[in-house]
N, C-alpha and C. Protein backbone atom coordinates (compact mmCIF):
# COMPACT_ATOMS: atom_id res chain seq x y z
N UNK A 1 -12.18 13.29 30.84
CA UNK A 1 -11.48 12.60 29.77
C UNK A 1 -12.10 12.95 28.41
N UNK A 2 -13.32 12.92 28.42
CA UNK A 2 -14.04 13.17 26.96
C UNK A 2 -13.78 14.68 26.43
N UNK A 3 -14.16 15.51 27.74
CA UNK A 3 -13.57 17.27 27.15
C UNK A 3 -12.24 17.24 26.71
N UNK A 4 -11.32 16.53 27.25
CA UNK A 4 -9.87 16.78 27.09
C UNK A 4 -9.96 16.12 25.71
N UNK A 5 -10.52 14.90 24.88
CA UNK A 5 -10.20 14.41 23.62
C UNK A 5 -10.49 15.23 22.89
N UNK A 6 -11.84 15.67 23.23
CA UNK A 6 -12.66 16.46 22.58
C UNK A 6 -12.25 18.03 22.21
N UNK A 7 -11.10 18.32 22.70
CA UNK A 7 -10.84 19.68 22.65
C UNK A 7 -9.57 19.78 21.94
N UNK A 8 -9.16 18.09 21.26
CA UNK A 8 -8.26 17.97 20.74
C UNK A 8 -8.43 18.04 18.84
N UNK A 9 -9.60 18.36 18.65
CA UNK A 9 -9.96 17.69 17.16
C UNK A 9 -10.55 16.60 16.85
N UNK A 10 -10.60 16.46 15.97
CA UNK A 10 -10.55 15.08 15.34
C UNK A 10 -9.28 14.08 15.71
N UNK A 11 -9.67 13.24 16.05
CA UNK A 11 -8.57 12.19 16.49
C UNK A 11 -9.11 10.60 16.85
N UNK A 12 -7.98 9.97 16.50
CA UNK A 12 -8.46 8.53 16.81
C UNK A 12 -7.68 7.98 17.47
N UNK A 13 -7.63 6.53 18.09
CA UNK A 13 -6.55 5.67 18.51
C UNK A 13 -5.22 5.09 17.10
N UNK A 14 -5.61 5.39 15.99
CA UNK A 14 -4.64 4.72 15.60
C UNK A 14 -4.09 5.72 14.63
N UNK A 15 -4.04 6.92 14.71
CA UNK A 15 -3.16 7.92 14.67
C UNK A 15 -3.54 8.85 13.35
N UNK A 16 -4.62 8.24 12.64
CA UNK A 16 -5.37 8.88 11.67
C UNK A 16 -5.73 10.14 11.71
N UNK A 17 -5.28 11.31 10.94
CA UNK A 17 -5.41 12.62 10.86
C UNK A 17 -6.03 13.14 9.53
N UNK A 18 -7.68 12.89 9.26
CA UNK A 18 -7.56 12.94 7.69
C UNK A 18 -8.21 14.91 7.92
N UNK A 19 -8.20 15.46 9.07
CA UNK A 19 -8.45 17.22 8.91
C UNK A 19 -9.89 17.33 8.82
N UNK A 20 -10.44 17.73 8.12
CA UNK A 20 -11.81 18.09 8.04
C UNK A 20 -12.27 17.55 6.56
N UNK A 21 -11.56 16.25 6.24
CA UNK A 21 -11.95 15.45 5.49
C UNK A 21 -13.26 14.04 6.19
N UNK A 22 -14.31 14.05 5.00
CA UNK A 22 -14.69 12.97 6.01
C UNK A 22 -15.20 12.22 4.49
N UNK A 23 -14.62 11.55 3.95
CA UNK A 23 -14.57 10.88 2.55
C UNK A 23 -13.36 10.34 2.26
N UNK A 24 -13.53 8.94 1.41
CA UNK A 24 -11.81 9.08 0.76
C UNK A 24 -12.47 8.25 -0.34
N UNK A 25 -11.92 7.76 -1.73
CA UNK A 25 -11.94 7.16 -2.23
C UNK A 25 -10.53 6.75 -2.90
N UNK A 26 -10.53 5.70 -3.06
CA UNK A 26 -9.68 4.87 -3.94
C UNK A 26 -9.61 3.95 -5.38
N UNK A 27 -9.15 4.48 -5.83
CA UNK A 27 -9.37 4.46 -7.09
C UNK A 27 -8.37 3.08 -7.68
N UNK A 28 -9.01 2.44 -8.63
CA UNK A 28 -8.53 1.27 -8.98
C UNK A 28 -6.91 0.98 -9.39
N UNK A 29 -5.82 0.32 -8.80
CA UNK A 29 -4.48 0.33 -9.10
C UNK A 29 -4.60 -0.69 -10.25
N UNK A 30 -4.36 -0.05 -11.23
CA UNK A 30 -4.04 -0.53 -12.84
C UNK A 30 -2.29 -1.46 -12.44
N UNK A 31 -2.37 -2.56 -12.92
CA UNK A 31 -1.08 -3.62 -13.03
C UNK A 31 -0.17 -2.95 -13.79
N UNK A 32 1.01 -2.63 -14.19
CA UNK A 32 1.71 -2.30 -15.20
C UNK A 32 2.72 -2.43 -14.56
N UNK A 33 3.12 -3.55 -14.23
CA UNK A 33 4.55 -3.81 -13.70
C UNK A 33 5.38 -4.66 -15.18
N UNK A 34 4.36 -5.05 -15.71
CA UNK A 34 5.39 -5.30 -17.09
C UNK A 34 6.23 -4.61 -17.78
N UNK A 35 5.71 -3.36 -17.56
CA UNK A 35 6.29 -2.03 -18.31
C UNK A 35 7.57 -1.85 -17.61
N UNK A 36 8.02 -2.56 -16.49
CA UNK A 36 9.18 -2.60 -15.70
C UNK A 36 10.40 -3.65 -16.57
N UNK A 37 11.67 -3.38 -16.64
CA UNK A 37 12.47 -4.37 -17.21
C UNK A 37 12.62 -5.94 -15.90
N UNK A 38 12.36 -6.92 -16.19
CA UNK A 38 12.37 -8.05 -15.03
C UNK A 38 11.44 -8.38 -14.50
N UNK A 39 9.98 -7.12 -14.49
CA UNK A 39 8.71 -7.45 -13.96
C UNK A 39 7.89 -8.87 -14.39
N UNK A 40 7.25 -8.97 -13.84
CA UNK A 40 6.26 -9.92 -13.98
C UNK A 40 4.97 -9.71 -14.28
N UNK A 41 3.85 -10.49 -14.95
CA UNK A 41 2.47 -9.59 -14.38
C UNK A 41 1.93 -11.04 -13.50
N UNK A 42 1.32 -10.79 -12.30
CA UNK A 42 0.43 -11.53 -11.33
C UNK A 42 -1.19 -11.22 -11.28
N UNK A 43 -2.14 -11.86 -12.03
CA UNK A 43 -3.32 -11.53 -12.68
C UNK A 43 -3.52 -11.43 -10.72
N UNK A 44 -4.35 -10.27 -10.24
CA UNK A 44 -5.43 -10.12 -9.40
C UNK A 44 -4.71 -9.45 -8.44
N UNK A 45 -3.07 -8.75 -8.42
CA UNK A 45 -2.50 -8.73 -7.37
C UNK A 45 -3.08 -7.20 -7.86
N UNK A 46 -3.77 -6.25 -9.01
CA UNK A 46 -4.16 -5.07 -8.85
C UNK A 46 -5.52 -4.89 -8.03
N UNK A 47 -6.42 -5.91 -8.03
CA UNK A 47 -7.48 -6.16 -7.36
C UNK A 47 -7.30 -5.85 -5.92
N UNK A 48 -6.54 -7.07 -5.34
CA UNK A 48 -6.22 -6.90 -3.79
C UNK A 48 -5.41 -6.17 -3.03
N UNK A 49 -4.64 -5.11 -4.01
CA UNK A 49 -3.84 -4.59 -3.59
C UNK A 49 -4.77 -2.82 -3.31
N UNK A 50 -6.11 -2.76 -4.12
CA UNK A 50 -6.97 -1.43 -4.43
C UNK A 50 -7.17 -2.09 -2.76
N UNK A 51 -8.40 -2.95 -2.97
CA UNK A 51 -9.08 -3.64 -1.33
C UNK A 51 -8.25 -3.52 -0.29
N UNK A 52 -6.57 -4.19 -0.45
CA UNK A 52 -6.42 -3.94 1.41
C UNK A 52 -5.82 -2.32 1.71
N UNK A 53 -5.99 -1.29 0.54
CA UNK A 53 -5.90 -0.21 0.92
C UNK A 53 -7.14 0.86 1.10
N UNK A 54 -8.02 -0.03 0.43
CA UNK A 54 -9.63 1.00 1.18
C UNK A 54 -9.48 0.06 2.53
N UNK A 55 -9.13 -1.05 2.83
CA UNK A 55 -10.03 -1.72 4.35
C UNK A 55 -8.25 -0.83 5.12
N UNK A 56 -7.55 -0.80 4.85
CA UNK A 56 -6.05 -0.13 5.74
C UNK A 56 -7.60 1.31 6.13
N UNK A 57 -7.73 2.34 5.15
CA UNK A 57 -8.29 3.53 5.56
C UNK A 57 -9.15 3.14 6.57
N UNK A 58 -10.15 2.62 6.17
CA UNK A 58 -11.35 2.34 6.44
C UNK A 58 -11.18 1.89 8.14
N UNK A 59 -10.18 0.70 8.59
CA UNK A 59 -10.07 0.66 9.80
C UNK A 59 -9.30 1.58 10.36
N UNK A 60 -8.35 2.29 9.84
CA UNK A 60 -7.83 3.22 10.57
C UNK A 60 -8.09 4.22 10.48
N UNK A 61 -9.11 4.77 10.19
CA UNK A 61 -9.72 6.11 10.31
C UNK A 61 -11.45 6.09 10.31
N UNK A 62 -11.83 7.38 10.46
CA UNK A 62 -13.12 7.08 10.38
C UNK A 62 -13.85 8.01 9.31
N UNK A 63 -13.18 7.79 8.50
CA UNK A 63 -13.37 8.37 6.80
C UNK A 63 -14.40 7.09 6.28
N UNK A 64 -15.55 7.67 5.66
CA UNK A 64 -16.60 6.81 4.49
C UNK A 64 -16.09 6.67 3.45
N UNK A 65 -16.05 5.47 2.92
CA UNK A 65 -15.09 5.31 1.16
C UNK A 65 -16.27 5.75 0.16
N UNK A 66 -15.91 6.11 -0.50
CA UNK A 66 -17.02 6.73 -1.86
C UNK A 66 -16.42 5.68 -2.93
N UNK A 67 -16.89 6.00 -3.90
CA UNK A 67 -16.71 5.94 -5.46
C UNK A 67 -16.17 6.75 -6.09
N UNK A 68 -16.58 7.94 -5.93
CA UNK A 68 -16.35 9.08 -6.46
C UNK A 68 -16.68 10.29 -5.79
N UNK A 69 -16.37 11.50 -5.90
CA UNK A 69 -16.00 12.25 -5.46
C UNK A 69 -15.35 12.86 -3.81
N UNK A 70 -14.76 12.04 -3.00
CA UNK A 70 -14.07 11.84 -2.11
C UNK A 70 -13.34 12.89 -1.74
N UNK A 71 -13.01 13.36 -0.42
CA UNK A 71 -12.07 14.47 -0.04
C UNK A 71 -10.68 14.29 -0.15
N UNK A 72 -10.75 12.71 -0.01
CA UNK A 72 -9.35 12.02 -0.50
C UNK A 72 -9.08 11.38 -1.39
N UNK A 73 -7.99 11.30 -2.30
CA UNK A 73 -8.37 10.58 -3.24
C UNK A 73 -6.51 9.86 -3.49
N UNK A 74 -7.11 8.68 -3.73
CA UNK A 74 -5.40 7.67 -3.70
C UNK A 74 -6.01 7.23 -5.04
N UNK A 75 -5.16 7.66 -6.26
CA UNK A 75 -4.48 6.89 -7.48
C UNK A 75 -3.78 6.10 -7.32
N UNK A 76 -3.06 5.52 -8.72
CA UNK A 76 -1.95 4.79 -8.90
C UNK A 76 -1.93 3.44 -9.87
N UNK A 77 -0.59 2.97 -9.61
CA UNK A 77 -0.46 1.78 -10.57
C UNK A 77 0.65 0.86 -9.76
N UNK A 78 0.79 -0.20 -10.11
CA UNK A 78 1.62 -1.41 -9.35
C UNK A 78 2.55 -1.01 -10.87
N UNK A 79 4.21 -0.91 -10.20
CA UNK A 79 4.81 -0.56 -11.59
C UNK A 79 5.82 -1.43 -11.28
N UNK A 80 5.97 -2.07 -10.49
CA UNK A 80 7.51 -3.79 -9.88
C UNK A 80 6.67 -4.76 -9.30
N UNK A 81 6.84 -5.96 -10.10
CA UNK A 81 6.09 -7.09 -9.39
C UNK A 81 7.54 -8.41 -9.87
N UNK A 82 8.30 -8.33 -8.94
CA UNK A 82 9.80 -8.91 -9.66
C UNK A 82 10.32 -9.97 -8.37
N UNK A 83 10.52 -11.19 -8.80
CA UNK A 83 11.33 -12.04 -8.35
C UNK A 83 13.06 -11.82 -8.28
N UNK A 84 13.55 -12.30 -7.21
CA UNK A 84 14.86 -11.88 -7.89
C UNK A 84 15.60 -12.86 -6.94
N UNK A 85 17.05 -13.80 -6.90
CA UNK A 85 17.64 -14.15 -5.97
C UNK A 85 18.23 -13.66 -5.34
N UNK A 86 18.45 -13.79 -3.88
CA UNK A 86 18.79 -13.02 -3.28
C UNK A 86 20.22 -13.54 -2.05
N UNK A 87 20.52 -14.72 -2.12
CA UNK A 87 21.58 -15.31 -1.79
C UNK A 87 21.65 -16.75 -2.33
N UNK A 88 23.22 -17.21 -2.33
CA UNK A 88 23.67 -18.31 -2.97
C UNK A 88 24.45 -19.53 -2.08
N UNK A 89 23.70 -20.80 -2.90
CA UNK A 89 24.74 -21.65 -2.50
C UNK A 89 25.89 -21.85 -2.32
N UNK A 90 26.64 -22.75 -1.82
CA UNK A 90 27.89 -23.33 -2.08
C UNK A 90 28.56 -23.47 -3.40
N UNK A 91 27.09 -24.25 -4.04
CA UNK A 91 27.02 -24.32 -5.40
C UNK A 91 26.94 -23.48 -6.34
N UNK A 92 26.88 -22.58 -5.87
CA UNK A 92 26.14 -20.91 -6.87
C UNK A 92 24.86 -20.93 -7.19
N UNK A 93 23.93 -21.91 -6.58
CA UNK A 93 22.51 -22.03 -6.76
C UNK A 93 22.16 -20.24 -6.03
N UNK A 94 20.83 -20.07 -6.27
CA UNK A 94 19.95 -19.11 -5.60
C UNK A 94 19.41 -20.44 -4.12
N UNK A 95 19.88 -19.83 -2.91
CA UNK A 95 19.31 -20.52 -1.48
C UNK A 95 17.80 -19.23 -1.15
N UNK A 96 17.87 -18.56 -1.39
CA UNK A 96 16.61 -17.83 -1.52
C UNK A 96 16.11 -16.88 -2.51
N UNK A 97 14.84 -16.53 -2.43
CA UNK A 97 14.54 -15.55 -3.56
C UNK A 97 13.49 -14.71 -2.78
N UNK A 98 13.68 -13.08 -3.21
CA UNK A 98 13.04 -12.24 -2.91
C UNK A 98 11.78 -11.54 -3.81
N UNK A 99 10.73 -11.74 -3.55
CA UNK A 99 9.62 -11.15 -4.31
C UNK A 99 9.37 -9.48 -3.73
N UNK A 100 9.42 -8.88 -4.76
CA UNK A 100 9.35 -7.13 -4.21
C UNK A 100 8.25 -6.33 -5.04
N UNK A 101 7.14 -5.92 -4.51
CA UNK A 101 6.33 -5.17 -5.33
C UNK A 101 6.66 -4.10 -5.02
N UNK A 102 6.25 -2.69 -6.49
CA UNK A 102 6.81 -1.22 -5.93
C UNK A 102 4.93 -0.91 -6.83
N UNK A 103 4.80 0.10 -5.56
CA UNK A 103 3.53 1.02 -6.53
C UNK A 103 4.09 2.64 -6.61
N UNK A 104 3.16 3.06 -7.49
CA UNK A 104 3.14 4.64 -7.29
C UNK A 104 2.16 5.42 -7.32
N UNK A 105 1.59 6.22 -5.86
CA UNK A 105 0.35 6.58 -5.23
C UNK A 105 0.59 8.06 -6.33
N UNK A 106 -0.61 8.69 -5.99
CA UNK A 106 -1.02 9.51 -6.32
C UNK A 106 -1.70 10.44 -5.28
N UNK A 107 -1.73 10.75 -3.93
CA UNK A 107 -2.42 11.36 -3.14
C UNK A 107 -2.90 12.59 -3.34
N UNK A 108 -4.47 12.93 -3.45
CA UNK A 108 -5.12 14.22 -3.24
C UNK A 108 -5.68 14.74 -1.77
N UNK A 109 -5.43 15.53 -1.26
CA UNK A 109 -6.56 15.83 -0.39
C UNK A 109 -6.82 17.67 -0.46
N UNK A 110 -8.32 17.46 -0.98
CA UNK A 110 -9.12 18.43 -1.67
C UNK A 110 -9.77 19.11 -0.40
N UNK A 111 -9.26 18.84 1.31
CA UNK A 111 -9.42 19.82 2.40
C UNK A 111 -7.83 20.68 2.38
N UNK A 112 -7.23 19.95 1.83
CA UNK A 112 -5.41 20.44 2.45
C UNK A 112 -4.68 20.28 1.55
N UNK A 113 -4.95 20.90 0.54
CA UNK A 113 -4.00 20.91 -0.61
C UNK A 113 -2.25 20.50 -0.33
N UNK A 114 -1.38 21.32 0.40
CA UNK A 114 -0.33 20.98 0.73
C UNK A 114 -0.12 19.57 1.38
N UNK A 115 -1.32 19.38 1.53
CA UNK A 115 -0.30 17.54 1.92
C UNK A 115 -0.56 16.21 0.75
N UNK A 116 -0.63 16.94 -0.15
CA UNK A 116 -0.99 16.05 -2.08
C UNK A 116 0.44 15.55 -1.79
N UNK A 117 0.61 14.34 -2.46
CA UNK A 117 1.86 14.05 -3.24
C UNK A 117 1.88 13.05 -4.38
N UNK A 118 2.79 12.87 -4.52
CA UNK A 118 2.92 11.79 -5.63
C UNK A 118 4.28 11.09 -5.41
N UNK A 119 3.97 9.50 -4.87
CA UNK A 119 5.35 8.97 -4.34
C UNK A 119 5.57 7.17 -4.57
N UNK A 120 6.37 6.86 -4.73
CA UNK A 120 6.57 5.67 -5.10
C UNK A 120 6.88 4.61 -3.61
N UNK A 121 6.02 3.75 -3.47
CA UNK A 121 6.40 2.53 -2.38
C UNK A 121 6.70 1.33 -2.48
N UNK A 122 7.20 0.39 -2.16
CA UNK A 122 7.97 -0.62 -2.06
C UNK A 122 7.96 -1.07 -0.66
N UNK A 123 7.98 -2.57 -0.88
CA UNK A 123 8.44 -3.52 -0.38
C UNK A 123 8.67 -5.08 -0.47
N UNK A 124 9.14 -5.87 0.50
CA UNK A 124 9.27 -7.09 0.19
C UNK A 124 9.44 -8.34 0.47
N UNK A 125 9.36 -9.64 0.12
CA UNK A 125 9.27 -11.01 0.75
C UNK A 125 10.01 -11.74 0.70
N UNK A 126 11.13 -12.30 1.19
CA UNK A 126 12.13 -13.17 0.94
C UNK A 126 11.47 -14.69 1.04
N UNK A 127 12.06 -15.33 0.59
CA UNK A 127 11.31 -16.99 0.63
C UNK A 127 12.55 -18.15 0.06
N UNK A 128 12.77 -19.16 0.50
CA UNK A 128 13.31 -20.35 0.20
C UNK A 128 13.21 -20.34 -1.13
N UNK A 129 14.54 -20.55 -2.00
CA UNK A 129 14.55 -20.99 -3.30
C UNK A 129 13.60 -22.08 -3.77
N UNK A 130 13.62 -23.29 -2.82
CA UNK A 130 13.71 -24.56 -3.35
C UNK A 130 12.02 -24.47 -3.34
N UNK A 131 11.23 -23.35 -3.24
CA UNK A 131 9.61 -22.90 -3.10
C UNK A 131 9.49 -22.55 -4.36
N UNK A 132 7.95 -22.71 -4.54
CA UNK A 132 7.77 -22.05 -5.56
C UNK A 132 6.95 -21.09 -5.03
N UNK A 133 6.85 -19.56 -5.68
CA UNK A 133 6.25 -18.78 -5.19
C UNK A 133 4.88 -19.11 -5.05
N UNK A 134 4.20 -19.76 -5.89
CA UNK A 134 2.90 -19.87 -5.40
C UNK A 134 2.55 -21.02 -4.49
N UNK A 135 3.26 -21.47 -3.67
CA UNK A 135 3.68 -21.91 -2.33
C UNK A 135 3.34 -21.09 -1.19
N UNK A 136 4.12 -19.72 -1.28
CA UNK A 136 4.16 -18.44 -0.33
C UNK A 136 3.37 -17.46 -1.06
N UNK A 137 2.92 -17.34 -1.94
CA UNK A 137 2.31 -16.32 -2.71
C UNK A 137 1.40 -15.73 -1.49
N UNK A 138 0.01 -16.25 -0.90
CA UNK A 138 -0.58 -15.48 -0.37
C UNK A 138 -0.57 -14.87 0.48
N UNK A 139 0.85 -16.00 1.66
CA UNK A 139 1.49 -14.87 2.46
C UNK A 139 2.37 -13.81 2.49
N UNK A 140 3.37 -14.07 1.25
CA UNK A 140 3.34 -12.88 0.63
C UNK A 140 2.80 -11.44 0.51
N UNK A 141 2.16 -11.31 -0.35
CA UNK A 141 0.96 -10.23 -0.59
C UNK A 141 0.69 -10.00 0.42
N UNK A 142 0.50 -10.87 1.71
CA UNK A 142 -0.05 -9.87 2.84
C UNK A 142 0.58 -9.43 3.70
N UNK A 143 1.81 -10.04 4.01
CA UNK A 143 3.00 -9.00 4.51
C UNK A 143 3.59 -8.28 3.60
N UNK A 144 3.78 -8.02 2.05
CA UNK A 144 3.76 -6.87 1.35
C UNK A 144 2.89 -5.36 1.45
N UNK A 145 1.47 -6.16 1.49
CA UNK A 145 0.29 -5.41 1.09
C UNK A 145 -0.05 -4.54 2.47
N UNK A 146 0.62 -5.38 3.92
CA UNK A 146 0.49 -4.96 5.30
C UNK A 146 1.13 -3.32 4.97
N UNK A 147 2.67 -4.21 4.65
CA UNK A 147 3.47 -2.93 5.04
C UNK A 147 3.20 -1.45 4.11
N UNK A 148 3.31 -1.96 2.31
CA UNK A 148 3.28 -0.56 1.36
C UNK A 148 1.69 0.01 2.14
N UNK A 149 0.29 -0.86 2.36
CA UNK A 149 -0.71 0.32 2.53
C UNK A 149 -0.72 1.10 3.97
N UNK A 150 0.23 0.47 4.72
CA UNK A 150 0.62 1.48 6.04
C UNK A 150 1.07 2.38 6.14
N UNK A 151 2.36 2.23 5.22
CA UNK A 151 3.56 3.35 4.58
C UNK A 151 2.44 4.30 3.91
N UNK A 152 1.67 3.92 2.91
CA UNK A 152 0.60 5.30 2.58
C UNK A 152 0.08 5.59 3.08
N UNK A 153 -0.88 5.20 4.47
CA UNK A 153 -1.49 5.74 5.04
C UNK A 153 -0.88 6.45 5.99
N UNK A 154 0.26 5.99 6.40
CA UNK A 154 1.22 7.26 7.05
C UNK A 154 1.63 8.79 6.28
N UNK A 155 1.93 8.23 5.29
CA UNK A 155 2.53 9.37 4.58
C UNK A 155 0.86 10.43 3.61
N UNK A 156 0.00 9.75 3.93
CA UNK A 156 -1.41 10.75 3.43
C UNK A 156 -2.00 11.14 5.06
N UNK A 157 -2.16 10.20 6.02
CA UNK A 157 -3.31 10.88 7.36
C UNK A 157 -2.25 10.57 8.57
N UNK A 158 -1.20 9.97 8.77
CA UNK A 158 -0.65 9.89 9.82
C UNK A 158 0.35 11.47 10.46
N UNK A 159 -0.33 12.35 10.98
CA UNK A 159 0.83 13.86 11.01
C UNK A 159 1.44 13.78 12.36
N UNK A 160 2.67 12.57 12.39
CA UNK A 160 3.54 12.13 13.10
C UNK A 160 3.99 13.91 14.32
């Protein structure tokens, strides 16, 4: 069993392919979802949104996070942080509302040039009108924050 993994590469159980990279760093996601028409700004959602995408790498691969100079390297900025309703009463009230953050990565990898990109992600939380978001806020963010840092880590180390 061990020759047979072993004769496979680098490989893990959870599908991580970072090549003959063994570094990544991540670099701080700057807020600028104001700069969006409808956005919002949410003080700290650039904070936790950098963190659950070094701990996404970090458990799913077995890449060391740096500071700086990294084989991998994830930019970016949070550029949609927007409430919006998303179905109606009887009354024409909003019966729910959808919170949707969008970022836009920046991927390097300085072993494999051809798999760089630069791509925009999204996703989002539906919730009861009659809530206030900071009600659901933190579960929120983490079924947001689950899905966009999976979607990047697929689309930078996952080679489906």
């Amino acid at each position: 069993m061990t020759l047979s993994l072993s004769a496979c590469g680098v490989y893990n159980f959870t599908g991580g392919n970072p090549g003959t990279a063994e570094t990544f760093q991540v670099d701080y996601f700057q807020n600028y979802a104001t700069q969006s028409p409808g956005s919002t700004f949410e003080p700290g959602v650039d904070r936790d949104l950098t963190q659950a995408l070094q701990n996404r790498i970090q458990d799913q691969s077995n890449l060391q996070l740096v500071g700086s100079g990294g084989d991998l390297i994830y930019e970016g900025e949070i550029v949609e942080y927007r409430i919006s309703p998303m179905s109606a009463t009887a009354q024409s009230t909003a019966a729910q509302n959808r919170l949707t953050i969008s970022v836009k990565v920046r991927f390097y990898n300085n072993t494999k040039e051809d798999s760089d990109f630069d791509q925009r992600f999204s996703f989002f939380y539906d919730y009861p009108a009659n809530q206030q978001l900071s009600a659901v806020k933190s579960e929120a963010h983490e079924v947001i924050f689950e899905r966009i840092t999976q979607d990047i880590f697929n689309a930078s180390l996952a080679d489906w």
